[in-house]
C-alpha atoms as a PDB file:
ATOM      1  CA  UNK A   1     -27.857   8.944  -4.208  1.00  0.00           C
ATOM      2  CA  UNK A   2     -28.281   7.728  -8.031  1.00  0.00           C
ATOM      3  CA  UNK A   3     -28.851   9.912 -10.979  1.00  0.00           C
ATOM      4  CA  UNK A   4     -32.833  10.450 -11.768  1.00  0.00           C
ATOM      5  CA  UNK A   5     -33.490   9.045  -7.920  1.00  0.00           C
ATOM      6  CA  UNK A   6     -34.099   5.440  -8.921  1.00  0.00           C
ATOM      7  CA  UNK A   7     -32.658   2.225  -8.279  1.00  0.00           C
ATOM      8  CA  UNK A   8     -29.621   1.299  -9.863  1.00  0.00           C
ATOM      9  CA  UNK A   9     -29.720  -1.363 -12.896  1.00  0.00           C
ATOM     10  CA  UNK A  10     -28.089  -4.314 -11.419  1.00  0.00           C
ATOM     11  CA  UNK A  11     -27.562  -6.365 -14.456  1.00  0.00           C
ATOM     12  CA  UNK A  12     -25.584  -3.398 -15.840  1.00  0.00           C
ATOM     13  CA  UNK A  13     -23.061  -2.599 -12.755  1.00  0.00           C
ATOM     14  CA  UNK A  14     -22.374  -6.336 -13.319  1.00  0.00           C
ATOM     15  CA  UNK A  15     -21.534  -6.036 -16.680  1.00  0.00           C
ATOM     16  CA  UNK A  16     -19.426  -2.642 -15.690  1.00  0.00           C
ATOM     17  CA  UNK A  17     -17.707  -4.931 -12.701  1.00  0.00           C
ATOM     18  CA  UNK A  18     -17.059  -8.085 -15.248  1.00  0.00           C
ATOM     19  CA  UNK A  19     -15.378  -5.705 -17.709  1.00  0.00           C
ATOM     20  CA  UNK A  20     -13.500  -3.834 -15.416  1.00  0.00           C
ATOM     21  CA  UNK A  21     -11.520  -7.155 -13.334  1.00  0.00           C
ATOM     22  CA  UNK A  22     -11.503  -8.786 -17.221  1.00  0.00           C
ATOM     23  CA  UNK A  23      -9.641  -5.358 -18.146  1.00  0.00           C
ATOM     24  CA  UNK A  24      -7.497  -5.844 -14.961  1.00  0.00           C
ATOM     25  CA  UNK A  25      -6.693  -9.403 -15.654  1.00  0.00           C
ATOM     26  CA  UNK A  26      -5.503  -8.191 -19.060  1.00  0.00           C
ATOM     27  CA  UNK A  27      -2.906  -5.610 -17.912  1.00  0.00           C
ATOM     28  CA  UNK A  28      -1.684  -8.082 -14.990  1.00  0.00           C
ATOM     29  CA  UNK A  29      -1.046 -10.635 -17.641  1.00  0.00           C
ATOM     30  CA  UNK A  30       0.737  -7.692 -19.603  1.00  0.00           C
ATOM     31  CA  UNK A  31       2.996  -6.668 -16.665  1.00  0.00           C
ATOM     32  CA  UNK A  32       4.062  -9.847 -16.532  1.00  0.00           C
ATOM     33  CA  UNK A  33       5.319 -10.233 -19.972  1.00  0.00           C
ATOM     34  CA  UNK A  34       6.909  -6.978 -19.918  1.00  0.00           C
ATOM     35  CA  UNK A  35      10.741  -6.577 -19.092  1.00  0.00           C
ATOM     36  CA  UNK A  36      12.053  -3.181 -17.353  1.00  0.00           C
ATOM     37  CA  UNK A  37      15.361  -2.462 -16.886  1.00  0.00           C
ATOM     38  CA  UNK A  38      18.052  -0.699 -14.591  1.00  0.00           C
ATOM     39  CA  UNK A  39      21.529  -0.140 -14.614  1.00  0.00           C
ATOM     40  CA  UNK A  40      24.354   1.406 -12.154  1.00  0.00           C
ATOM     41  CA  UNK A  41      27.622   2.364 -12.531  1.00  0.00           C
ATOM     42  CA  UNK A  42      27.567   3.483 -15.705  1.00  0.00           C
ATOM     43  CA  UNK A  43      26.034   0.680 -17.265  1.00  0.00           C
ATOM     44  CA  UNK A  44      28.775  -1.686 -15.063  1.00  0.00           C
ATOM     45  CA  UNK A  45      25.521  -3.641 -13.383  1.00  0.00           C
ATOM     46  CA  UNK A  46      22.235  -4.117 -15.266  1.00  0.00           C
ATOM     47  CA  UNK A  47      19.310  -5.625 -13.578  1.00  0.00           C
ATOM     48  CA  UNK A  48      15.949  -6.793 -15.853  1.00  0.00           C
ATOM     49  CA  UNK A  49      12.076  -6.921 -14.026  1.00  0.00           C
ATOM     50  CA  UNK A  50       9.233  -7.993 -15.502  1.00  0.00           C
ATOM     51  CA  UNK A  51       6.314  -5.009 -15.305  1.00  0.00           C
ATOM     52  CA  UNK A  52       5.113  -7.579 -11.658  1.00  0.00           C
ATOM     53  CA  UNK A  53       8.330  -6.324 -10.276  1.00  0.00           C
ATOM     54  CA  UNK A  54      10.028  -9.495 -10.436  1.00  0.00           C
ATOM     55  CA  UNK A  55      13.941 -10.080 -10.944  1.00  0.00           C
ATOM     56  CA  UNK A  56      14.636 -11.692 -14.310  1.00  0.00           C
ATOM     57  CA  UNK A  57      17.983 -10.784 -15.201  1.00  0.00           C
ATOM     58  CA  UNK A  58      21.140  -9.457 -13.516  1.00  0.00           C
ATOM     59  CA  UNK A  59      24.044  -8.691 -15.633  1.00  0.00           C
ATOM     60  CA  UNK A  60      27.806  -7.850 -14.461  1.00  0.00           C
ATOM     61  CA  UNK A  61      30.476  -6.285 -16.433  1.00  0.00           C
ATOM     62  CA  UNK A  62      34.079  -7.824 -15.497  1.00  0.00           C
ATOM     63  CA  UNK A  63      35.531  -4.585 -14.842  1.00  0.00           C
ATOM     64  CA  UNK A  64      32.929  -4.390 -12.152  1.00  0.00           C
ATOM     65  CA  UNK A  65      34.207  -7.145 -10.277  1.00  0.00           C
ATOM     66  CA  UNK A  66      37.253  -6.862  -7.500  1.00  0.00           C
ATOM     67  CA  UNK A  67      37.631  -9.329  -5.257  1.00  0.00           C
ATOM     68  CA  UNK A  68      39.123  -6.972  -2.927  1.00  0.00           C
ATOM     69  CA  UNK A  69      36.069  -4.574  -2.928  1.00  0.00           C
ATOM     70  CA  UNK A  70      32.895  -7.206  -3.231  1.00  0.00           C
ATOM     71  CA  UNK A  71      31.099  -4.306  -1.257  1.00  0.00           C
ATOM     72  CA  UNK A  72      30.750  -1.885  -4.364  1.00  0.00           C
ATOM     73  CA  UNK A  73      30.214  -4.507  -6.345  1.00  0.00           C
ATOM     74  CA  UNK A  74      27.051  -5.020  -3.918  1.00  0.00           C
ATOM     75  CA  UNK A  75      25.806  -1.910  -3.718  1.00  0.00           C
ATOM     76  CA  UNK A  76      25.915  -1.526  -7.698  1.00  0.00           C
ATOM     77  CA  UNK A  77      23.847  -4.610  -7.728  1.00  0.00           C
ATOM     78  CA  UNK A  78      21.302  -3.345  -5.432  1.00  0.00           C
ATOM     79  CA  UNK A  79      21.438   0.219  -7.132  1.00  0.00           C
ATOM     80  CA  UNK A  80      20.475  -1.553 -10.215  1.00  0.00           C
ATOM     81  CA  UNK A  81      17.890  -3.572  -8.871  1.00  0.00           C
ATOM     82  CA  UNK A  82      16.596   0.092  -7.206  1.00  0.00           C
ATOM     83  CA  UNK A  83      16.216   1.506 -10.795  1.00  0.00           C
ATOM     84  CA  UNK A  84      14.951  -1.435 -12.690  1.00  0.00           C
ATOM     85  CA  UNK A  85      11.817  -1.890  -9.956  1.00  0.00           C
ATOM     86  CA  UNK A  86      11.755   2.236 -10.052  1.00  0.00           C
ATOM     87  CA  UNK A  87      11.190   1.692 -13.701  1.00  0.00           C
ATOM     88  CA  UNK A  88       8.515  -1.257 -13.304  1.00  0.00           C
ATOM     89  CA  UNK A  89       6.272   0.302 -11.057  1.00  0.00           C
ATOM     90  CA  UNK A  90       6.451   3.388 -13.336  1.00  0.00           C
ATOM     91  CA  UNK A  91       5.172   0.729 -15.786  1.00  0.00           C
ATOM     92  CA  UNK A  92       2.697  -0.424 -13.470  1.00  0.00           C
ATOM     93  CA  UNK A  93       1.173   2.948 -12.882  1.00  0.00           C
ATOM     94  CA  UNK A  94       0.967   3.588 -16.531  1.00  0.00           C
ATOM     95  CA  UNK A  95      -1.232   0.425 -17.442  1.00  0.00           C
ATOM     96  CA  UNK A  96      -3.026   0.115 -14.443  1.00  0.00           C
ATOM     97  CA  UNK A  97      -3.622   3.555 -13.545  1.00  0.00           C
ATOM     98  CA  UNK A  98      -6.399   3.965 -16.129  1.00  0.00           C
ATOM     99  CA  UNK A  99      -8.151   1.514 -14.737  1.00  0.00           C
ATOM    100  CA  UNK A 100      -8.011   1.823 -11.373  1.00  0.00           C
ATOM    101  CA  UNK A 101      -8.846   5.323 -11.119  1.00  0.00           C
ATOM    102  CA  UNK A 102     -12.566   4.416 -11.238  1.00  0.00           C
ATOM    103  CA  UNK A 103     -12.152   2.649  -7.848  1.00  0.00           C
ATOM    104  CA  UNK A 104     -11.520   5.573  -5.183  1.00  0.00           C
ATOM    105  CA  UNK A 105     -13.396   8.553  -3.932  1.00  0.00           C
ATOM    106  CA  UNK A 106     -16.960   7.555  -4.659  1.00  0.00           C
ATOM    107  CA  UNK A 107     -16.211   8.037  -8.621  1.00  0.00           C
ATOM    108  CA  UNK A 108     -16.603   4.570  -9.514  1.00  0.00           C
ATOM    109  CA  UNK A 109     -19.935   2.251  -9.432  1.00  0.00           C
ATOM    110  CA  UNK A 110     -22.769   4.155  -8.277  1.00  0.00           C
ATOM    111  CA  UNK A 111     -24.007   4.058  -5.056  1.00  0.00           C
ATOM    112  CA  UNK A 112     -20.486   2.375  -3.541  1.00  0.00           C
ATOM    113  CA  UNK A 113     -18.083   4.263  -1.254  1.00  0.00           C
ATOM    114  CA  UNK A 114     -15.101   3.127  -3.003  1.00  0.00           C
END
């Protein structure tokens, strides 16, 4: 089950394990910070998410705006909304995916199924 036969180190897949959630924390606490953004109608409805996926921003033209038809209105805000958390979890796979790749099909610490 280990390389050579023998027992793995266990100081070392600490060390491994410490790095790796310390190199998590760090990209979480990037996502965060970082801003994504969508837009609909032509640029009519722009939405801002930080890389978590959380609404920071939502920005609507005038010309977007008719009090007869608020239900356009609403679906350009949800469009926008749609693209901008499109966009962050783009983000998210970007940063994280490095990191987490380690963590599935038995490539990851030694001698654990995940």
């Amino acid at each position: 089950m280990f390389p050579g036969g023998g027992q793995p180190n266990m100081q070392q897949l600490l060390k491994q394990a410490q790095k790796m959630q310390e190199e998590l924390g760090k990209a979480q606490r990037e996502l965060a910070e970082a801003h994504v953004s969508g837009s609909a109608g032509g640029g009519l409805v722009e939405a801002t998410v930080t890389g978590a996926g959380e609404l920071v921003a939502l920005t609507i033209a005038p010309a977007a705006v008719d009090p007869e038809d608020t239900e356009t209105l609403a679906d350009l805000v949800l469009a926008a909304v749609r693209d901008a958390s499109a966009a962050a979890q783009k983000l998210q796979a970007e940063r994280m995916g490095p990191l987490t790749q380690g963590l599935g099909g038995g490539a990851g610490i030694p001698g654990l199924p995940f």
